[in-house]
Protein backbone atom coordinates (compact mmCIF):
# COMPACT_ATOMS: atom_id res chain seq x y z
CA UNK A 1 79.21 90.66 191.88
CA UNK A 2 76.77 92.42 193.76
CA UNK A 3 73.11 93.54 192.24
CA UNK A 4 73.94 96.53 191.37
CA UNK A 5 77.08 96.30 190.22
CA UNK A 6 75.26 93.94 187.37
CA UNK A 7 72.83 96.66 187.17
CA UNK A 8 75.75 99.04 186.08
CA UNK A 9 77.69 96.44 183.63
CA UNK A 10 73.90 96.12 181.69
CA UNK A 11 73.77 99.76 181.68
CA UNK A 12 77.94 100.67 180.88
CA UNK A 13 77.22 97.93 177.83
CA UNK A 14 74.51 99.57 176.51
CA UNK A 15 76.40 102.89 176.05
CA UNK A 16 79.36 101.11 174.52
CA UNK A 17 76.53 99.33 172.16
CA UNK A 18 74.99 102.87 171.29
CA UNK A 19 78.70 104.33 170.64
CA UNK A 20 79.78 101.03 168.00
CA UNK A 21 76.72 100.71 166.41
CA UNK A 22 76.20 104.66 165.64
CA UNK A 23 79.55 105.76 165.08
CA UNK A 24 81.28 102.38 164.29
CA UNK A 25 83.64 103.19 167.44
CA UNK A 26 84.21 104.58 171.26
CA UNK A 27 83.56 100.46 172.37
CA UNK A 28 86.79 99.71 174.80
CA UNK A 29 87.21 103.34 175.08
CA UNK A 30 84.17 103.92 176.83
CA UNK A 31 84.24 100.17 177.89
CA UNK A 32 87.40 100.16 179.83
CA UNK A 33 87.18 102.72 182.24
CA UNK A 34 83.68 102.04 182.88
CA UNK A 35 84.67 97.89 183.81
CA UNK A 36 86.87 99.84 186.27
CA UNK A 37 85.66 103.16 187.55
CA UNK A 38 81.93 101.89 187.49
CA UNK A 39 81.50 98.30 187.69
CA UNK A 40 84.13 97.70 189.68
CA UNK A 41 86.86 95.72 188.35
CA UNK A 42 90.14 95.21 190.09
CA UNK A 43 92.64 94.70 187.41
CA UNK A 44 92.99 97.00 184.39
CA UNK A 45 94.36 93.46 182.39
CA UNK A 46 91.00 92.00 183.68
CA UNK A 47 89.45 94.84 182.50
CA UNK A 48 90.87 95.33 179.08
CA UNK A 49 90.55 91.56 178.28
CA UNK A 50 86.44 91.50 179.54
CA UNK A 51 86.44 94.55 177.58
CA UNK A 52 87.91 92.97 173.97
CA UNK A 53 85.39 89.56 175.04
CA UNK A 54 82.20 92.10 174.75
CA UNK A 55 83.04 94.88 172.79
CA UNK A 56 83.90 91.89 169.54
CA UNK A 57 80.80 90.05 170.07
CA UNK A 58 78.25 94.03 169.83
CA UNK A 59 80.87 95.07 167.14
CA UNK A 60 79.91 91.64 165.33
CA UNK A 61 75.79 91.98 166.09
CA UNK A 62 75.82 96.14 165.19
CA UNK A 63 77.44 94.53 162.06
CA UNK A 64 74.55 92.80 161.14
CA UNK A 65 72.38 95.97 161.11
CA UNK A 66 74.71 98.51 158.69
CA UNK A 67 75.02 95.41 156.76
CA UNK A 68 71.24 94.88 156.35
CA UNK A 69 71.40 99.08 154.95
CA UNK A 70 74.30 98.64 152.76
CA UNK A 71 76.88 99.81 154.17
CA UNK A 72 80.01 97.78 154.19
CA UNK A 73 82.55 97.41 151.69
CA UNK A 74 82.59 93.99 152.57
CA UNK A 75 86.41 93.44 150.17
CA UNK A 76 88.25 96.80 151.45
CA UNK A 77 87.12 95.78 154.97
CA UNK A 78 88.29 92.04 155.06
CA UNK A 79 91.50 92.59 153.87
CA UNK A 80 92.00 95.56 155.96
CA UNK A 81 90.70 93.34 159.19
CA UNK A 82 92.90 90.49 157.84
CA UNK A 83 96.48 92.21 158.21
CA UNK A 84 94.90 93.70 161.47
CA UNK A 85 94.68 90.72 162.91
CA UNK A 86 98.42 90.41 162.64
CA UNK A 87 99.12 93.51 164.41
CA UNK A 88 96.55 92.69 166.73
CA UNK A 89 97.93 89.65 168.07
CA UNK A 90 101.65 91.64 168.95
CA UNK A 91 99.83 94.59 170.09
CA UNK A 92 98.44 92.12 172.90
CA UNK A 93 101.44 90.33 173.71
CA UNK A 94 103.13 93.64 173.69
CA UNK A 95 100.20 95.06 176.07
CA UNK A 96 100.23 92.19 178.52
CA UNK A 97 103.88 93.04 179.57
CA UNK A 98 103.57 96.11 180.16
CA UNK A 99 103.22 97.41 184.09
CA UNK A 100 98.82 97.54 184.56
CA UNK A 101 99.31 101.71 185.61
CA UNK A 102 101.58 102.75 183.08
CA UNK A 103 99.10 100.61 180.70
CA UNK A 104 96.19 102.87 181.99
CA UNK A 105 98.01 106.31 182.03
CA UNK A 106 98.62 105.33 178.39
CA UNK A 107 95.87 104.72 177.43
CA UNK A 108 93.98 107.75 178.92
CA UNK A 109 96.98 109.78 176.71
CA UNK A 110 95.11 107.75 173.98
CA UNK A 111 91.59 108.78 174.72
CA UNK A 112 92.70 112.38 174.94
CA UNK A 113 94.67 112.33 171.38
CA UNK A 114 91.71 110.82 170.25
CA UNK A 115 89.45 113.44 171.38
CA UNK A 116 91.90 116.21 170.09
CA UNK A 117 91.64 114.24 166.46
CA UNK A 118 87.80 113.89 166.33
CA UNK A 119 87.87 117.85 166.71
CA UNK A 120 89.68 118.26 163.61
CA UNK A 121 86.99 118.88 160.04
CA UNK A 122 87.23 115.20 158.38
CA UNK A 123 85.93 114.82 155.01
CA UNK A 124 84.19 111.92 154.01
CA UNK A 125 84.99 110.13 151.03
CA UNK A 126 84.07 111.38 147.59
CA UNK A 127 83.73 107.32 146.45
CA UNK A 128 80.63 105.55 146.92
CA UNK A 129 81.23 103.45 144.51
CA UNK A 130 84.85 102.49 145.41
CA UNK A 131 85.15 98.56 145.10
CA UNK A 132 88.34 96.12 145.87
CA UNK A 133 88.96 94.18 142.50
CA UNK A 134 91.86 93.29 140.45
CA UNK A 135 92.24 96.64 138.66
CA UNK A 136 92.30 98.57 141.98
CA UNK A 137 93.64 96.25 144.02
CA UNK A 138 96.94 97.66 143.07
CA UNK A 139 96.85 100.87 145.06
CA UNK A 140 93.85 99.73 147.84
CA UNK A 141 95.76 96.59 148.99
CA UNK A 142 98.79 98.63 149.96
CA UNK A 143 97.00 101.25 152.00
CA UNK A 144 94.71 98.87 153.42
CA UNK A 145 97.55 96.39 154.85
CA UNK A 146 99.75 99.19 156.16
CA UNK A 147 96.85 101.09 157.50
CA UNK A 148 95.47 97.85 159.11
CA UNK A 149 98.40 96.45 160.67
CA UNK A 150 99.18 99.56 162.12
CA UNK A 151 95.45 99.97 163.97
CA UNK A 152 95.63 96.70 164.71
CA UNK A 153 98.51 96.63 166.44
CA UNK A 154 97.60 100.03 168.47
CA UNK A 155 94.35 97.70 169.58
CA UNK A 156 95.90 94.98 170.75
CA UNK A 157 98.11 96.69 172.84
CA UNK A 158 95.31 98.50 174.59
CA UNK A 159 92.67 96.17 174.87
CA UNK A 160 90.71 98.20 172.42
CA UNK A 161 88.23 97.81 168.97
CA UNK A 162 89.88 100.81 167.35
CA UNK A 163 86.94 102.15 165.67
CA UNK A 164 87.96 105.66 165.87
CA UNK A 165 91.03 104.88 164.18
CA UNK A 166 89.73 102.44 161.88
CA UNK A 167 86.80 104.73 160.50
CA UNK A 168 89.42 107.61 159.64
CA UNK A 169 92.16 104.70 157.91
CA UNK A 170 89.59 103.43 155.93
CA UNK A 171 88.26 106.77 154.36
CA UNK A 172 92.04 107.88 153.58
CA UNK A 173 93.03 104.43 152.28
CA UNK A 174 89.70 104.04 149.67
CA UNK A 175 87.70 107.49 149.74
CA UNK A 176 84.96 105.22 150.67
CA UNK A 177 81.90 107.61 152.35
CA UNK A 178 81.82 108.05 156.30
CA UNK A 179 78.76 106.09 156.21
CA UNK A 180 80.28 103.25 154.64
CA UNK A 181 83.55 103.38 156.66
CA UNK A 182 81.37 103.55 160.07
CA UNK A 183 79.57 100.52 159.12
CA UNK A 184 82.76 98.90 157.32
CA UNK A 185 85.04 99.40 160.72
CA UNK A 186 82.81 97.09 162.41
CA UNK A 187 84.43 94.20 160.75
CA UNK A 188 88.09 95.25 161.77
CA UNK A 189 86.24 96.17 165.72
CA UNK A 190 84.98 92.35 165.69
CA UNK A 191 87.70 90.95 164.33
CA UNK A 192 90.41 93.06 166.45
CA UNK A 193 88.65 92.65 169.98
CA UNK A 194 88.23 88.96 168.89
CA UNK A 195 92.10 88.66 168.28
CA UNK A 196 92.83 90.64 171.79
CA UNK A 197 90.00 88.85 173.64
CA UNK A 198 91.58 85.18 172.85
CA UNK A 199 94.91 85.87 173.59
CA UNK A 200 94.21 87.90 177.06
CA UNK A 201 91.86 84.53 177.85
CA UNK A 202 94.53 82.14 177.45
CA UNK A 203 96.19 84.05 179.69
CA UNK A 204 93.20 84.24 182.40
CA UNK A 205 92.64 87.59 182.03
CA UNK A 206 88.38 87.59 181.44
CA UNK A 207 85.75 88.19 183.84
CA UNK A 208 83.09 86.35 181.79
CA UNK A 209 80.54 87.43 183.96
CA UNK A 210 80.77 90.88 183.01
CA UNK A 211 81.66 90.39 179.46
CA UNK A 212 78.26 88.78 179.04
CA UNK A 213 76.36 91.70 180.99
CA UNK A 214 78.11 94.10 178.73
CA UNK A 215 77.27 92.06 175.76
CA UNK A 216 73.27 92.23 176.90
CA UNK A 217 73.69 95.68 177.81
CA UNK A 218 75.25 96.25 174.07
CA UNK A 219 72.79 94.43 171.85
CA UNK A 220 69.85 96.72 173.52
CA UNK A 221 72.44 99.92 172.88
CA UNK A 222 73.33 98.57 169.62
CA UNK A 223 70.39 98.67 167.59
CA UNK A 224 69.17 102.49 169.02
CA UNK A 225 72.84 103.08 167.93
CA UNK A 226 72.09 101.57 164.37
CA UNK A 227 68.95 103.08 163.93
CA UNK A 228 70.31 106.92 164.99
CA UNK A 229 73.03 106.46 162.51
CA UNK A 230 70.62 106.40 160.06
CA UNK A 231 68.20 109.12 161.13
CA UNK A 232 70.80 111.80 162.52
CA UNK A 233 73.36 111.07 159.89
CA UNK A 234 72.88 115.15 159.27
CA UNK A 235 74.12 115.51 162.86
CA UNK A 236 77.37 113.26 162.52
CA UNK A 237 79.57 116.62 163.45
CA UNK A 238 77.57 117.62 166.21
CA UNK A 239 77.56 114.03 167.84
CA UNK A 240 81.33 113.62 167.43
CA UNK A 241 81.74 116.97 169.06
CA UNK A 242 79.77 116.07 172.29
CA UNK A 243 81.31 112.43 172.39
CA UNK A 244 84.77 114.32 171.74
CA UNK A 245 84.31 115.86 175.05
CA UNK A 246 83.31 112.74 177.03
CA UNK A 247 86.13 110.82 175.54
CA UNK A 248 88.53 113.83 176.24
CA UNK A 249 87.66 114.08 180.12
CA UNK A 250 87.53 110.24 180.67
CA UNK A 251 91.06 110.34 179.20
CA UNK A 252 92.09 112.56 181.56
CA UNK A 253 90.23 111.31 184.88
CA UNK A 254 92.01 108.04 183.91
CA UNK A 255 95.49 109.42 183.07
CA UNK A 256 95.03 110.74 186.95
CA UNK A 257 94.19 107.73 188.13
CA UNK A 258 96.48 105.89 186.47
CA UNK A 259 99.39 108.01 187.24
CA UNK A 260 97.89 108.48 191.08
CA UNK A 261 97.00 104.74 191.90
């Protein structure tokens, strides 16, 4: 790698730091197509697999800091992390098959659904106090394991933390807060990219060079990110409708590429 393209995997990590740690998502979203279109990396395979390597390990340190403000349902989020795994680990085996262009045109269609999603009025829970225990566990376990093999598998396949998917599954499986959800994704992003990131290593697929420039890119990004999520948490709407738009032309500039290269 030359200078400057370490320059540019310190700086690409320390957006996808800022994106997990305040909104709890947007890591290999953001991550993958800047390994590719900015730092430089060849293979999208390469790419996704760096990306799962670095965006687990910021998911895992921004975890730290919502933790430290109470906000992760620690139960609701294991068990939904737990079944993830599962669908993690065919998502990737599923993901490693398929052709590297049609993977990237796919996944820029996911970006762009994405974008069209985080458009929509969400409502946060109406459950702060919402806990995982044996009277409840009933109708949470259920929603959590179907919601979090089903994200899990969607990450695997692409290489990604699932954050935005995660945040949204969470509130509609416990009417936990957004707050709470944000900071209780991060276990599923750590665990998921973890998942992804050992099987796409196995198979050779890691530039660990610029996993561990993202990863010191994302612990600068990731504690701004924590620390916004707590003073803008007013302006949650207004962020997701600027980031909306970044994720939405990404998608797109990498469904072109994808389809042209």
């Amino acid at each position: 790698m030359t200078t400057l393209q370490m320059l540019l995997a310190v700086l690409s990590g320390s957006i996808v730091g800022l994106s997990l740690g305040l909104i709890g998502g947007g890591g290999s979203i953001l991550a993958v197509p800047l390994m590719i279109y900015v730092v430089g990396v060849s293979s999208p395979h390469l790419a996704i697999g760096s990306s799962a390597v670095a965006v687990a390990t910021n998911a895992f340190i921004n975890l730290f800091g919502h933790a430290r403000d109470g906000n992760v349902k620690w139960r609701c989020s294991l068990v939904f992390a737990g079944f993830g795994i599962a669908g993690a680990a065919v998502g990737a085996q599923v993901g490693k098959a398929v052709d590297g262009k049609s993977l990237l045109s796919a996944f820029g269609v996911l970006m762009v659904v994405v974008a069209v999603l985080m458009l929509l009025p969400r409502r946060g829970g109406d459950d702060p106090h919402v806990r995982l225990d044996l009277r409840s566990a009933k109708k949470l376990v259920p929603a959590l394991a179907g919601t979090g093999f089903g994200v899990g598998a969607l990450s695997g396949f692409f290489g990604i933390g699932g954050g935005f998917l995660i945040v949204p599954g969470l509130v509609s499986a416990t009417a936990m807060p957004l707050l709470n959800a944000i900071g209780s994704s991060l276990v599923s992003v750590a665990a998921f990219g973890a998942t992804a990131a050992v099987s796409y290593a196995v198979s050779g697929l890691v530039s660990w060079t610029v996993a561990i420039l993202f990863i010191l890119g994302g612990v600068l990004g990731g504690v701004a990110g924590v620390r916004l999520a707590r003073r803008l948490s007013a302006s949650k709407r207004g962020l997701s409708l600027v980031f909306s738009a970044i994720v939405a032309i990404v998608g797109l500039y990498v469904i072109v590429k994808g389809t042209m290269g």
